[in-house]
Protein backbone atom coordinates (compact mmCIF):
# COMPACT_ATOMS: atom_id res chain seq x y z
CA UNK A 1 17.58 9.63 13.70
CA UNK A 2 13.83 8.78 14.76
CA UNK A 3 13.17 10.06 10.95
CA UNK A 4 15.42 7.86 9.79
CA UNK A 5 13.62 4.92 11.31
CA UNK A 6 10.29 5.99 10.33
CA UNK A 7 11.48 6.14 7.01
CA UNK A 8 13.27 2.42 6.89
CA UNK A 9 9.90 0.88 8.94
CA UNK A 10 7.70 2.47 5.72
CA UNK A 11 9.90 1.46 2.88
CA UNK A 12 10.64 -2.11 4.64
CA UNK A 13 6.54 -2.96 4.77
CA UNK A 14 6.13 -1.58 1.41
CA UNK A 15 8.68 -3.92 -0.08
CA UNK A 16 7.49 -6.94 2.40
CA UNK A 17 3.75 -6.11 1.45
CA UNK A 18 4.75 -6.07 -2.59
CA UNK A 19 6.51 -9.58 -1.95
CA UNK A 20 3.40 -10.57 0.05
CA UNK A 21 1.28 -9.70 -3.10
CA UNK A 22 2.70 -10.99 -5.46
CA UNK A 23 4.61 -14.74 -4.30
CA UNK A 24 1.85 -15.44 -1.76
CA UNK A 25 -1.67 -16.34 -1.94
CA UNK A 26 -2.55 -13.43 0.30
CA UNK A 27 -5.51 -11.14 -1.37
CA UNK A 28 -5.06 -7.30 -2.37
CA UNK A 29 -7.31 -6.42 0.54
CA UNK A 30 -5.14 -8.38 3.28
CA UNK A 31 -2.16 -6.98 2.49
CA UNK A 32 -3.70 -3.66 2.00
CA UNK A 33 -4.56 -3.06 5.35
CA UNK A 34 -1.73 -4.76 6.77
CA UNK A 35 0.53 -2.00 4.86
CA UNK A 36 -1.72 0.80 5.89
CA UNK A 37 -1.28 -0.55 9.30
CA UNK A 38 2.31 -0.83 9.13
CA UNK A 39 2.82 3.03 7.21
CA UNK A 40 1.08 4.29 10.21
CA UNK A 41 3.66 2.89 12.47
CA UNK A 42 5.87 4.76 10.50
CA UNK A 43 4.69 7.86 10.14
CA UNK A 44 4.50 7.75 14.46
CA UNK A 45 8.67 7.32 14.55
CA UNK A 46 8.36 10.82 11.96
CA UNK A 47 6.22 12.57 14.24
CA UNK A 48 7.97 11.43 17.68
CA UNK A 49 11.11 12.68 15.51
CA UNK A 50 9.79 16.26 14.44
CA UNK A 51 8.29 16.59 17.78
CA UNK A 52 11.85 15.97 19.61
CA UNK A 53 13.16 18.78 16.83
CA UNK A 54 10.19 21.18 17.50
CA UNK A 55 10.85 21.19 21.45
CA UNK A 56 14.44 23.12 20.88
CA UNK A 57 13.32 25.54 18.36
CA UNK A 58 10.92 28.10 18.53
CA UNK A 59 10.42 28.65 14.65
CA UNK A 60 7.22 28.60 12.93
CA UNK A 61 7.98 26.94 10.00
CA UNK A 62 8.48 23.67 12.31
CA UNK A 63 5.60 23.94 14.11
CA UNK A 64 3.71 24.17 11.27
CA UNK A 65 5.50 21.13 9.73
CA UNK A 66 4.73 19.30 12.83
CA UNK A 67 1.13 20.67 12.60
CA UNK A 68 0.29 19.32 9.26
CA UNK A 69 2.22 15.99 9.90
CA UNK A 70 0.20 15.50 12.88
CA UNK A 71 -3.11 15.74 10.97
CA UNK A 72 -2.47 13.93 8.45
CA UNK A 73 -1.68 11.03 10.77
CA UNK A 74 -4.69 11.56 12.54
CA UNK A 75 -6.06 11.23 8.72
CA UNK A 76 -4.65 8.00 8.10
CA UNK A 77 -5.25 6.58 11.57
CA UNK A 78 -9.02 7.90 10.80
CA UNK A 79 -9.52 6.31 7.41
CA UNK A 80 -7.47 3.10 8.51
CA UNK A 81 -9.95 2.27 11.49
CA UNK A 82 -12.05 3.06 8.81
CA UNK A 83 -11.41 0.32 6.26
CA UNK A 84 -10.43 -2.57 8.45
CA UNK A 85 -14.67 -2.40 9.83
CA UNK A 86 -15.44 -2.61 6.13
């Protein structure tokens, strides 16, 4: 379910930042790092969700899932912090 949500919050701030782009006067870089923002958000209801899944399951196929879905939030979150000091 938490995937689920993760999933709607990204695709709902991708099509509210493509709206934002294109019928307001908003620039490219505003609404650029208000979507990376947002996708981050996201991607924290996926990981909360494969964490939950991990916890009853001992299989190493999910921990490794969980593994690389962890770092490439940390990733995002990185390069994020990153561009909003630009």
């Amino acid at each position: 379910m938490l995937v689920v949500v993760g999933m709607f919050v990204i695709f709902s701030y991708a099509l509210v930042s493509l709206y934002q782009l294109f019928n307001s006067e908003k620039k490219w870089d505003e609404v650029r790092k208000q979507f990376s923002r947002k996708v981050l958000v996201g991607l924290d209801f996926v990981i909360a969700a494969h964490v939950v899944f991990v916890s009853g399951t001992q299989d190493m196929q999910a921990l490794s899932s969980l593994a690389l879905l962890s770092v490439v939030r940390v990733l995002l979150g990185y390069a994020a912090v990153k561009e909003a000091k630009i």
